[in-house]
PDB file of N, CA and C in Angstrom:
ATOM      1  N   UNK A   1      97.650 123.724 123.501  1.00  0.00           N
ATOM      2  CA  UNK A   1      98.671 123.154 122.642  1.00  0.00           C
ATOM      3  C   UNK A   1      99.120 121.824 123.241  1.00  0.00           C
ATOM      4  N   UNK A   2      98.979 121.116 122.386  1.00  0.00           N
ATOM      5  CA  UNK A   2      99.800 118.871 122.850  1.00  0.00           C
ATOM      6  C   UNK A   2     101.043 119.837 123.007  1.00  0.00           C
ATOM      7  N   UNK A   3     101.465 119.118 124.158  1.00  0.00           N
ATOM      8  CA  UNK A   3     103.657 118.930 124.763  1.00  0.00           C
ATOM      9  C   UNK A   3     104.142 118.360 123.809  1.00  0.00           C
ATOM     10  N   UNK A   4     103.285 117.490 122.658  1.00  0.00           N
ATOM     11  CA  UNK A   4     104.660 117.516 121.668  1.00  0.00           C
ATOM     12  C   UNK A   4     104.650 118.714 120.419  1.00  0.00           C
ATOM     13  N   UNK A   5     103.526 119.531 120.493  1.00  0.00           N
ATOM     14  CA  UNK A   5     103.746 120.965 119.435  1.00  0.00           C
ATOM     15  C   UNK A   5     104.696 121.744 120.524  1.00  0.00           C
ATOM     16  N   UNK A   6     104.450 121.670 121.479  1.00  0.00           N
ATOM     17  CA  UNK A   6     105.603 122.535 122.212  1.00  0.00           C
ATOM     18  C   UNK A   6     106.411 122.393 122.316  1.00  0.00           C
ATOM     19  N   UNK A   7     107.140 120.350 122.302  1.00  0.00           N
ATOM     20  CA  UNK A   7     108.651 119.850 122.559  1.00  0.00           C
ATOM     21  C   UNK A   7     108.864 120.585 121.246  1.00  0.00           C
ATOM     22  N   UNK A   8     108.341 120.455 119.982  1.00  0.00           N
ATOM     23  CA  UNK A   8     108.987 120.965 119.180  1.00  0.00           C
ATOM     24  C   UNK A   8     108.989 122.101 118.412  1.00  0.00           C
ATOM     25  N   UNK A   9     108.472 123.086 119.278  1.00  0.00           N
ATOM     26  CA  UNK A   9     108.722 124.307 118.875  1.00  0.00           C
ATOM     27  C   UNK A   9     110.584 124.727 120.198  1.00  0.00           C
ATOM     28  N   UNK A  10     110.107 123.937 121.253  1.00  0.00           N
ATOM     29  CA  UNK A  10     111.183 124.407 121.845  1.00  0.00           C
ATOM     30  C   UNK A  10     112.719 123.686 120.896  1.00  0.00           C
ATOM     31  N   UNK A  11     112.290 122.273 120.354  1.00  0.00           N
ATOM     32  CA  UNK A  11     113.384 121.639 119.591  1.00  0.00           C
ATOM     33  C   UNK A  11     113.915 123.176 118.418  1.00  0.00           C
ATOM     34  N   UNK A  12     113.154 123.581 118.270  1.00  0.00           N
ATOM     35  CA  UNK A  12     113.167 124.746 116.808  1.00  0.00           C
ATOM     36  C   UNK A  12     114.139 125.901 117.586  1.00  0.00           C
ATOM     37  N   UNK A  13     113.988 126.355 118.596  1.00  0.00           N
ATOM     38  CA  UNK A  13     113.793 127.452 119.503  1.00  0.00           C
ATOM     39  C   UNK A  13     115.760 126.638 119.957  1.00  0.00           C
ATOM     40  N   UNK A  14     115.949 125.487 120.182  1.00  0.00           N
ATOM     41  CA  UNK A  14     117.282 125.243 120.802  1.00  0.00           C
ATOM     42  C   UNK A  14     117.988 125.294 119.801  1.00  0.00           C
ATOM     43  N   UNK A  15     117.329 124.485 118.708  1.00  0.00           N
ATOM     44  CA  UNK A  15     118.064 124.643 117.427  1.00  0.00           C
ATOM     45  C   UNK A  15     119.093 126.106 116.592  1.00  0.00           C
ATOM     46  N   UNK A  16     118.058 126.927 116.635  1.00  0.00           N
ATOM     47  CA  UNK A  16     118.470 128.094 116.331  1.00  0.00           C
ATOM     48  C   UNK A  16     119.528 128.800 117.754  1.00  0.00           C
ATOM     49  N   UNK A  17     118.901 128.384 118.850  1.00  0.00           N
ATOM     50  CA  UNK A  17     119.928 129.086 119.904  1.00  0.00           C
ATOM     51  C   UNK A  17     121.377 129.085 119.544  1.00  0.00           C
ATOM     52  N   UNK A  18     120.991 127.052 119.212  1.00  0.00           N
ATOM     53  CA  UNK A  18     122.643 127.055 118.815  1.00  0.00           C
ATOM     54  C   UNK A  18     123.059 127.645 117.696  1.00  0.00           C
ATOM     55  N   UNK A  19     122.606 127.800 116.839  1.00  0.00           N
ATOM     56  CA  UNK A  19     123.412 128.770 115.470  1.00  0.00           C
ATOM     57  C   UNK A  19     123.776 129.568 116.868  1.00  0.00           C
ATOM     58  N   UNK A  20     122.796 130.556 117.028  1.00  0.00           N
ATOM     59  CA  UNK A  20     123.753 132.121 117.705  1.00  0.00           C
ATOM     60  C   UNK A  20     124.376 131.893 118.660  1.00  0.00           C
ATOM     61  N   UNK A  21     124.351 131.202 119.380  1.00  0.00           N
ATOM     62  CA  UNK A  21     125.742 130.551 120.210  1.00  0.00           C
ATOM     63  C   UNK A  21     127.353 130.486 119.155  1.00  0.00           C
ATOM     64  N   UNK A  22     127.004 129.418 118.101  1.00  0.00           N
ATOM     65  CA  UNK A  22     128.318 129.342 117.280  1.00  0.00           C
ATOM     66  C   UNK A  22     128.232 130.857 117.264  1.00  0.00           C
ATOM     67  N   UNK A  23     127.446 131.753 116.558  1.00  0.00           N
ATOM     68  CA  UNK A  23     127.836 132.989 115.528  1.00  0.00           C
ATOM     69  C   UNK A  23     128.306 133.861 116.791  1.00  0.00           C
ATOM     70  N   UNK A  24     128.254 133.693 118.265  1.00  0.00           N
ATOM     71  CA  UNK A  24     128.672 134.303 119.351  1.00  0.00           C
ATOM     72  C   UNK A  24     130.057 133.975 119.894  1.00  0.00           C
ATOM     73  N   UNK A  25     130.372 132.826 119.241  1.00  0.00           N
ATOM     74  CA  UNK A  25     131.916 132.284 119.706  1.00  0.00           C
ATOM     75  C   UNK A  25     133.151 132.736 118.438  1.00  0.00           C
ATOM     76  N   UNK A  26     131.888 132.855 117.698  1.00  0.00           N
ATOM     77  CA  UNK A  26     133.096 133.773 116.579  1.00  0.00           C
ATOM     78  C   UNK A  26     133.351 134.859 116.723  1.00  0.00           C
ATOM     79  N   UNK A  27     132.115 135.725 117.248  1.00  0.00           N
ATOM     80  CA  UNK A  27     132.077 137.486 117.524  1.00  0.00           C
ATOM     81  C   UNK A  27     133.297 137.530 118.692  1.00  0.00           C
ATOM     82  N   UNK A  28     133.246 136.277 119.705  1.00  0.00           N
ATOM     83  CA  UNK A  28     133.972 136.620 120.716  1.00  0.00           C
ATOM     84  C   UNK A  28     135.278 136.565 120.468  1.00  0.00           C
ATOM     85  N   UNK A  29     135.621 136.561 119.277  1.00  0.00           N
ATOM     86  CA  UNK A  29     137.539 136.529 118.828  1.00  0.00           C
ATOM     87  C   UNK A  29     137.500 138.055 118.351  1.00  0.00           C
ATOM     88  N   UNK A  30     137.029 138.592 118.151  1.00  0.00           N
ATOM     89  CA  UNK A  30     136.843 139.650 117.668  1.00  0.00           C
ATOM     90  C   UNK A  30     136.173 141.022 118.383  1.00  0.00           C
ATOM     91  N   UNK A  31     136.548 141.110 120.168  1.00  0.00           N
ATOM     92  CA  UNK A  31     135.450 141.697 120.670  1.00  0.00           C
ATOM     93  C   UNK A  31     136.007 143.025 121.131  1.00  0.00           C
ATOM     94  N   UNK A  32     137.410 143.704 120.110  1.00  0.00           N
ATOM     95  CA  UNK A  32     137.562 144.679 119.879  1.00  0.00           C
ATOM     96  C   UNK A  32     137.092 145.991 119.057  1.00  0.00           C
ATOM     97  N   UNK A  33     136.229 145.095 117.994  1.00  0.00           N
ATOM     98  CA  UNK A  33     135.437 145.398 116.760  1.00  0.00           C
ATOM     99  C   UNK A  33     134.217 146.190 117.513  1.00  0.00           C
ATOM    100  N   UNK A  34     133.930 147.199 117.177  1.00  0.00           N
ATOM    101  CA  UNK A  34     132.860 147.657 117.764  1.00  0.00           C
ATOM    102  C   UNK A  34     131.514 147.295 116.978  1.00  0.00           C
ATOM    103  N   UNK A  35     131.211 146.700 115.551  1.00  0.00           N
ATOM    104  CA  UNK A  35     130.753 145.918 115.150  1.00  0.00           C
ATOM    105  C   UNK A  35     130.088 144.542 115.477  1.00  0.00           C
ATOM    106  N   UNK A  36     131.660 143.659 115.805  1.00  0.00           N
ATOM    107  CA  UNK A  36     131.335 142.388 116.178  1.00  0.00           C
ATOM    108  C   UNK A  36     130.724 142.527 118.394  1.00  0.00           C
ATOM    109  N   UNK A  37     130.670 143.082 118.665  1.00  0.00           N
ATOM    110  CA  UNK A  37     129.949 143.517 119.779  1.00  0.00           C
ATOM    111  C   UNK A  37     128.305 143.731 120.104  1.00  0.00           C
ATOM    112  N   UNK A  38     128.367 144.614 118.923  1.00  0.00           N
ATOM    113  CA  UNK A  38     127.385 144.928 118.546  1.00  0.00           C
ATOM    114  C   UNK A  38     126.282 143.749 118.255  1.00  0.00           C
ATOM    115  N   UNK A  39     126.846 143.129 117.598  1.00  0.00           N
ATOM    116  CA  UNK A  39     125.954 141.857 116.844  1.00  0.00           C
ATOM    117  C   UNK A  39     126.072 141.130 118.456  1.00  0.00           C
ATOM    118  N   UNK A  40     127.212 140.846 119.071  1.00  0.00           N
ATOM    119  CA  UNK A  40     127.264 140.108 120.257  1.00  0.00           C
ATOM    120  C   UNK A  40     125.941 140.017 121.119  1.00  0.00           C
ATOM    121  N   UNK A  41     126.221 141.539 121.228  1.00  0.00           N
ATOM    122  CA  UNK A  41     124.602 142.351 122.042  1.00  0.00           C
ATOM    123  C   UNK A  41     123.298 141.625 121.472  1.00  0.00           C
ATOM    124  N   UNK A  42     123.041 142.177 120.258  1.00  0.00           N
ATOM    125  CA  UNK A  42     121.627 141.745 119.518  1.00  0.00           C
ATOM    126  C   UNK A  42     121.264 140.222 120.059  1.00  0.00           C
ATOM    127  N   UNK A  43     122.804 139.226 119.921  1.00  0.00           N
ATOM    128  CA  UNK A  43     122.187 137.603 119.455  1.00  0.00           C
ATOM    129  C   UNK A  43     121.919 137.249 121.131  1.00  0.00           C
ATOM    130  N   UNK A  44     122.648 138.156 122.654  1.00  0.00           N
ATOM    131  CA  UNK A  44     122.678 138.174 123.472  1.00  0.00           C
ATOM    132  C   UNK A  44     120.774 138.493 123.825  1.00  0.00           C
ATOM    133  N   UNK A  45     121.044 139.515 123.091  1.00  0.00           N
ATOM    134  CA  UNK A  45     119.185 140.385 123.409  1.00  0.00           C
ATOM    135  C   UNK A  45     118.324 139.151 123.116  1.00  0.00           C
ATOM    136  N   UNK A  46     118.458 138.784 122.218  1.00  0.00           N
ATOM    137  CA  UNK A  46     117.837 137.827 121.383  1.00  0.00           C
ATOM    138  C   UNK A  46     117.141 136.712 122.362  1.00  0.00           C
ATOM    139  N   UNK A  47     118.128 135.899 122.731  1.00  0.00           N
ATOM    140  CA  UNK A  47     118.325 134.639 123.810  1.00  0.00           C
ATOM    141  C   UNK A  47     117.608 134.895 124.991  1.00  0.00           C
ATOM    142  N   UNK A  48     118.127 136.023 125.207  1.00  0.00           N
ATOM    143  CA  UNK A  48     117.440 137.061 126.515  1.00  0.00           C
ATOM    144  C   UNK A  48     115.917 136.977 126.656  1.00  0.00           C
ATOM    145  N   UNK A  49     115.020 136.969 125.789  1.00  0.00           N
ATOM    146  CA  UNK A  49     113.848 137.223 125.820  1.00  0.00           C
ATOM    147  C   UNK A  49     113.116 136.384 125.361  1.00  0.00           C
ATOM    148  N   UNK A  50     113.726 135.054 124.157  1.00  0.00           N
ATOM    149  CA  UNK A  50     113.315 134.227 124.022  1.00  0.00           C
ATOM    150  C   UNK A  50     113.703 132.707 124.365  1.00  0.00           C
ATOM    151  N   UNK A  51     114.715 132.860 125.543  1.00  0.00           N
ATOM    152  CA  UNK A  51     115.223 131.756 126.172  1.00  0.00           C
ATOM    153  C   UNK A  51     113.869 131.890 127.804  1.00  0.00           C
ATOM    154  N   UNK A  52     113.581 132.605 127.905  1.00  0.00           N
ATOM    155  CA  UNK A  52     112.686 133.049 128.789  1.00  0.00           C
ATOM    156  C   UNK A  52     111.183 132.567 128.579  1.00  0.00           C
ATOM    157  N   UNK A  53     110.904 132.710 127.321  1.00  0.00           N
ATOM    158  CA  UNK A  53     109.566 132.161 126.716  1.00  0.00           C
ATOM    159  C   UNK A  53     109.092 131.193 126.382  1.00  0.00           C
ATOM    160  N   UNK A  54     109.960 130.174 126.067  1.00  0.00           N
ATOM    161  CA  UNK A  54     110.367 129.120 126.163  1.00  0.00           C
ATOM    162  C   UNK A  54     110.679 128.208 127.292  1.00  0.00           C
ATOM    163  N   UNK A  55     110.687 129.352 128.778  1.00  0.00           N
ATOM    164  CA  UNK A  55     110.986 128.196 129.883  1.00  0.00           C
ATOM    165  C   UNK A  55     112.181 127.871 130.246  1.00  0.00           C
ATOM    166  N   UNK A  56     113.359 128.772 129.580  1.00  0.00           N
ATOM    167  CA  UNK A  56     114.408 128.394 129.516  1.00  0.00           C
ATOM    168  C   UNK A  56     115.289 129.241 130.498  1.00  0.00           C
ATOM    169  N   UNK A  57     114.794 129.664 131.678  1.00  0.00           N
ATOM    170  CA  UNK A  57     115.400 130.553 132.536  1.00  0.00           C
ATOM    171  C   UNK A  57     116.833 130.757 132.615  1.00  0.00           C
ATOM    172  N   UNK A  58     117.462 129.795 132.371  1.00  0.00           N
ATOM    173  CA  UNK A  58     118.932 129.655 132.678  1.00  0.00           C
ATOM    174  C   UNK A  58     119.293 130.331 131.421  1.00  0.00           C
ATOM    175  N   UNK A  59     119.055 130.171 130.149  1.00  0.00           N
ATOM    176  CA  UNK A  59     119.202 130.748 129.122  1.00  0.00           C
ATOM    177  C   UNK A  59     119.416 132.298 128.991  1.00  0.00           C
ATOM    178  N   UNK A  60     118.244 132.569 129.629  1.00  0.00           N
ATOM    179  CA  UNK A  60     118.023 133.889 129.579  1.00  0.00           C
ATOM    180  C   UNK A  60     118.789 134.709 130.719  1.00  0.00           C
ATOM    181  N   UNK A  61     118.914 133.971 131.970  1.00  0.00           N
ATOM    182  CA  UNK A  61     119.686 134.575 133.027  1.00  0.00           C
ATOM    183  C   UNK A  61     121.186 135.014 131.980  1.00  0.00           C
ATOM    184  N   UNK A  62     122.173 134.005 131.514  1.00  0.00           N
ATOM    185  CA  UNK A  62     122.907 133.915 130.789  1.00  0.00           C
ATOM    186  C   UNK A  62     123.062 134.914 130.073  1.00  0.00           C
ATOM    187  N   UNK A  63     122.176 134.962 129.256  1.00  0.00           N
ATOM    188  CA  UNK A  63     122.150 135.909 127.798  1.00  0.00           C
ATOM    189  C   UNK A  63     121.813 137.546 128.621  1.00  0.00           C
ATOM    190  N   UNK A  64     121.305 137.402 129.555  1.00  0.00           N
ATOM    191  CA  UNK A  64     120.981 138.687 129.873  1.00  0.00           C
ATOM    192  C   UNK A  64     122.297 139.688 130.898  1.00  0.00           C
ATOM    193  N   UNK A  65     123.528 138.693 131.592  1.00  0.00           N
ATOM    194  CA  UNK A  65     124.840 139.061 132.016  1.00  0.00           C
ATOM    195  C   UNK A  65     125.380 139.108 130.810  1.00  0.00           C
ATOM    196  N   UNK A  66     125.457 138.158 129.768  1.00  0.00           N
ATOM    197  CA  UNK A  66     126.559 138.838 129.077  1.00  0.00           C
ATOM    198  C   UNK A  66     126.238 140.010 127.861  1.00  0.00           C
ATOM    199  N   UNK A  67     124.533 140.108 127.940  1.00  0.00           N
ATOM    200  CA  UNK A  67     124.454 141.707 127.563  1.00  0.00           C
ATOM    201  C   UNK A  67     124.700 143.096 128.484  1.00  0.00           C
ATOM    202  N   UNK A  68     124.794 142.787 129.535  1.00  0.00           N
ATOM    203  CA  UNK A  68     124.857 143.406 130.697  1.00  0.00           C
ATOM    204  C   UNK A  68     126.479 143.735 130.702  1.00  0.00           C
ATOM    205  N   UNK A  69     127.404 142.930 130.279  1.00  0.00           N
ATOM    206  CA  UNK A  69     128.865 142.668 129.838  1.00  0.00           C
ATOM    207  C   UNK A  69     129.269 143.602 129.008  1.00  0.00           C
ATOM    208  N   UNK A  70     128.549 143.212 127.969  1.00  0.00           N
ATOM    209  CA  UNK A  70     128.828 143.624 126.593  1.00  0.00           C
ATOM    210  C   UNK A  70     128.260 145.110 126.429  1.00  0.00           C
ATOM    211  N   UNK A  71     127.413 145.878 127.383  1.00  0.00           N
ATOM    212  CA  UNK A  71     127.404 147.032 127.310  1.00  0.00           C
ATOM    213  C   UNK A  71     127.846 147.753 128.278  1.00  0.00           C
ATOM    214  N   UNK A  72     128.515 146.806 129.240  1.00  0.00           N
ATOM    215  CA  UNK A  72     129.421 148.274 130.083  1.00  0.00           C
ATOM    216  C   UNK A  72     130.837 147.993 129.155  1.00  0.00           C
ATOM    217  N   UNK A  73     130.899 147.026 128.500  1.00  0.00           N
ATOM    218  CA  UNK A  73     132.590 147.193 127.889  1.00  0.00           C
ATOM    219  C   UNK A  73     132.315 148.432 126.839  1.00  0.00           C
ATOM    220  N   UNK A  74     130.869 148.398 126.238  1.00  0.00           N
ATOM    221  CA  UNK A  74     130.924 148.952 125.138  1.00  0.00           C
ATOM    222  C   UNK A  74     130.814 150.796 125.565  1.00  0.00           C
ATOM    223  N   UNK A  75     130.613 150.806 126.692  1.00  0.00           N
ATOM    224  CA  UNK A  75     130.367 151.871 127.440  1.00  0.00           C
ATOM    225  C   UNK A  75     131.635 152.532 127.945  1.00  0.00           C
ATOM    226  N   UNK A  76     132.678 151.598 128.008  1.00  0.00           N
ATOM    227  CA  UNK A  76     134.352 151.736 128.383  1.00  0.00           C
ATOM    228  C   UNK A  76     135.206 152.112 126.463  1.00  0.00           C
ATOM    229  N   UNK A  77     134.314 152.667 125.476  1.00  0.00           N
ATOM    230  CA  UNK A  77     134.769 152.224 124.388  1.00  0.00           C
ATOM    231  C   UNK A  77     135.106 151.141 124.272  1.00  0.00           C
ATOM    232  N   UNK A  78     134.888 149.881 124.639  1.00  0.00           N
ATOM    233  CA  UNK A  78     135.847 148.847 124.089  1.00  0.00           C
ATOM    234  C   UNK A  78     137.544 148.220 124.886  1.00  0.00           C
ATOM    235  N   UNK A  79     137.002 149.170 125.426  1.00  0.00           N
ATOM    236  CA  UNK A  79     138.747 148.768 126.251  1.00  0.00           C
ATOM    237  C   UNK A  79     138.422 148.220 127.701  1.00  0.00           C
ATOM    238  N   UNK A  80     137.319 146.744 127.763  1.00  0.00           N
ATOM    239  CA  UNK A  80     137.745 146.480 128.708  1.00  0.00           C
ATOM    240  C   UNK A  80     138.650 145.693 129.127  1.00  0.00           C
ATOM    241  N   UNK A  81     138.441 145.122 130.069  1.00  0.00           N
ATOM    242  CA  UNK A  81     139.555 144.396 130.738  1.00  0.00           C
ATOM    243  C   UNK A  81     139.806 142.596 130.639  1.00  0.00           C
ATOM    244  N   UNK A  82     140.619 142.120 130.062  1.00  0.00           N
ATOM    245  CA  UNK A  82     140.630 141.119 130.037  1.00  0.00           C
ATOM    246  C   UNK A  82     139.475 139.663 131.183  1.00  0.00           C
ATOM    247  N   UNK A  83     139.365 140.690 132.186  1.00  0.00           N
ATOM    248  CA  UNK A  83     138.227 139.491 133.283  1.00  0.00           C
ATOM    249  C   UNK A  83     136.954 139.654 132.065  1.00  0.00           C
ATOM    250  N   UNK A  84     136.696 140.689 131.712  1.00  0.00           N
ATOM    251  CA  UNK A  84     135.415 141.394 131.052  1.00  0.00           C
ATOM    252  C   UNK A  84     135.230 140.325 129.561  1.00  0.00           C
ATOM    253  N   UNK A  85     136.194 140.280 129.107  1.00  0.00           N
ATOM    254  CA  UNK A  85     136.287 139.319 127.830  1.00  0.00           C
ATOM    255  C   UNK A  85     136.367 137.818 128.348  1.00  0.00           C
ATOM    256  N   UNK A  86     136.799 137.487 129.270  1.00  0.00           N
ATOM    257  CA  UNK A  86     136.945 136.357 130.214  1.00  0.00           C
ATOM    258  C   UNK A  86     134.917 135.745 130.795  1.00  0.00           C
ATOM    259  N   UNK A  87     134.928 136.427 131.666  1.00  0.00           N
ATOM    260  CA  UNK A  87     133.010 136.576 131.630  1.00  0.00           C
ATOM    261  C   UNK A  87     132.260 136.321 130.447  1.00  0.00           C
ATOM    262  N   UNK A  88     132.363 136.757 129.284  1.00  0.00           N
ATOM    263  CA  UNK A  88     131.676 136.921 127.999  1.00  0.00           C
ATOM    264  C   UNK A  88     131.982 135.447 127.456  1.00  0.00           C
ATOM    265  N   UNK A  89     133.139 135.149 127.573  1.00  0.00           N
ATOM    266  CA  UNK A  89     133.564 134.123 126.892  1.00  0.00           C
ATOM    267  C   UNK A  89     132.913 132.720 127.684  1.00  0.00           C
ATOM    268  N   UNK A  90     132.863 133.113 129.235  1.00  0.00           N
ATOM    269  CA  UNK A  90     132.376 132.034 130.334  1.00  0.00           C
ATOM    270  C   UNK A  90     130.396 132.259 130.251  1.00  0.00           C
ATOM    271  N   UNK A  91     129.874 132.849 129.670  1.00  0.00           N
ATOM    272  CA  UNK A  91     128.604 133.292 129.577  1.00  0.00           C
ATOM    273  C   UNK A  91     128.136 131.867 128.176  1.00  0.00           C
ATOM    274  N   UNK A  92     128.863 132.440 127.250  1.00  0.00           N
ATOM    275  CA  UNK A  92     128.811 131.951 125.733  1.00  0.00           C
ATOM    276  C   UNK A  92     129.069 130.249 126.302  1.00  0.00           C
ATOM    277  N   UNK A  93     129.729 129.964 127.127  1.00  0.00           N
ATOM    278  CA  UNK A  93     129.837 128.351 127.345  1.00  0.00           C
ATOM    279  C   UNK A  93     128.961 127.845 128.350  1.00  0.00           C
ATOM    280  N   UNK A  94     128.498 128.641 129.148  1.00  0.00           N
ATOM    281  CA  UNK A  94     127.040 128.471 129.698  1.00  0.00           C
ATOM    282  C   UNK A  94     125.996 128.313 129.220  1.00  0.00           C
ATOM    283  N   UNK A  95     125.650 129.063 128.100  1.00  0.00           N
ATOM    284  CA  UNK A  95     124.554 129.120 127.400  1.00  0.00           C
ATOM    285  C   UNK A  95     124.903 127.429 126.250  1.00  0.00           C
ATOM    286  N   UNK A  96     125.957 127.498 125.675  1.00  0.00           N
ATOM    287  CA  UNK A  96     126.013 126.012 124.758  1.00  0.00           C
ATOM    288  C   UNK A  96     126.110 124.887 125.845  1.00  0.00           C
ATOM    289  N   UNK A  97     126.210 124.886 127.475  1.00  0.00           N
ATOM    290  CA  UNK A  97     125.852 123.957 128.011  1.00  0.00           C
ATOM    291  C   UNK A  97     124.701 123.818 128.481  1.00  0.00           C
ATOM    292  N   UNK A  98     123.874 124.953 128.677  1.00  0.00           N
ATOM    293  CA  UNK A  98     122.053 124.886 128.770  1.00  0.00           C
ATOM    294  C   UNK A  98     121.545 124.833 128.113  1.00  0.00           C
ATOM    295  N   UNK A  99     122.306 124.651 126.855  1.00  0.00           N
ATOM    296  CA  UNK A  99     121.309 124.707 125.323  1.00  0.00           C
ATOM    297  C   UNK A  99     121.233 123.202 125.110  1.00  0.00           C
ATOM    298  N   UNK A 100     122.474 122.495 125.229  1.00  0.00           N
ATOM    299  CA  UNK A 100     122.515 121.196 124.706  1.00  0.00           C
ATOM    300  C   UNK A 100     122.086 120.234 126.443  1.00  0.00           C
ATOM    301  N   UNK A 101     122.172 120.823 127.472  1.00  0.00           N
ATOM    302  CA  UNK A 101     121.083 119.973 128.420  1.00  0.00           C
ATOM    303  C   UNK A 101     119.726 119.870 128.189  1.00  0.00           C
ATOM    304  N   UNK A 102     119.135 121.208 127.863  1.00  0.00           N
ATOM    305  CA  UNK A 102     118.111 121.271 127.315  1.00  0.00           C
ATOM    306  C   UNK A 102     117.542 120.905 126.171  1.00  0.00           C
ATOM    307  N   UNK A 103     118.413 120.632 125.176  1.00  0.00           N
ATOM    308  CA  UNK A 103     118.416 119.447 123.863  1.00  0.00           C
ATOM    309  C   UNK A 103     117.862 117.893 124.463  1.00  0.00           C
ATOM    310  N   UNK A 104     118.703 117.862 125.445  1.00  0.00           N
ATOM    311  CA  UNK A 104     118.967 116.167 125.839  1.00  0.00           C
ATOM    312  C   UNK A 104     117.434 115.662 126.832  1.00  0.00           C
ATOM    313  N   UNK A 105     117.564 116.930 127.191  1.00  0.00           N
ATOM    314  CA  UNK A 105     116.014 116.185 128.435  1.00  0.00           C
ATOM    315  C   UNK A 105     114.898 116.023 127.473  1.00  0.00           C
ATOM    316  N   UNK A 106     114.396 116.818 126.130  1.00  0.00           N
ATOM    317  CA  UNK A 106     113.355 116.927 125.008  1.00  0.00           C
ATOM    318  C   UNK A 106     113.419 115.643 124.241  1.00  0.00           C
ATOM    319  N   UNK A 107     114.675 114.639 124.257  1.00  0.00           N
ATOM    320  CA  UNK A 107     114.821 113.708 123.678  1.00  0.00           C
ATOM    321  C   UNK A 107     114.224 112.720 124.661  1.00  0.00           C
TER     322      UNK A 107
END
């Protein structure tokens, strides 16, 4: 494969990260919902395995603590502890700052 079918499959690949980044900063107002958790997890899983495939180690390190997060809270029913929602929330701004470094070096 030419590095530029790959810059821009990874351009495709950051692109979409960021949707689930936004759709992860919304879940995170809401991370009493055993629902909005839920989805947290998935877009977390998600990143996890294809921030990795992509080369995107930091991505995936990321996505893979705050699934790691998001299922011992979910494992506490839901009642964790404010550090716990604190982490999740510091995960989600990690990942939109490795997403958009990783935007910037492809340019």
């Amino acid at each position: 494969m030419v590095d530029y079918e790959l810059n821009e499959l990874k351009r495709e690949f950051l692109d979409e990260a960021r949707e689930k980044v936004a759709e992860m900063q919304s879940a995170l107002g809401n991370v009493h919902d055993h629902s909005a958790l839920d989805r947290l997890a998935y877009l977390a899983h998600q990143l996890k395995g294809s921030g990795g495939s992509y080369g995107y180690q930091r991505i995936s390190t990321d996505a893979a603590e705050l699934e790691k997060t998001i299922e011992s809270l979910s494992a506490d029913e839901g009642q964790g502890s404010v550090k716990d929602e604190e982490r999740m929330q510091q995960f989600v701004i990690n990942l939109r700052t490795e997403i958009d470094r990783a935007a910037r070096e492809l340019n």
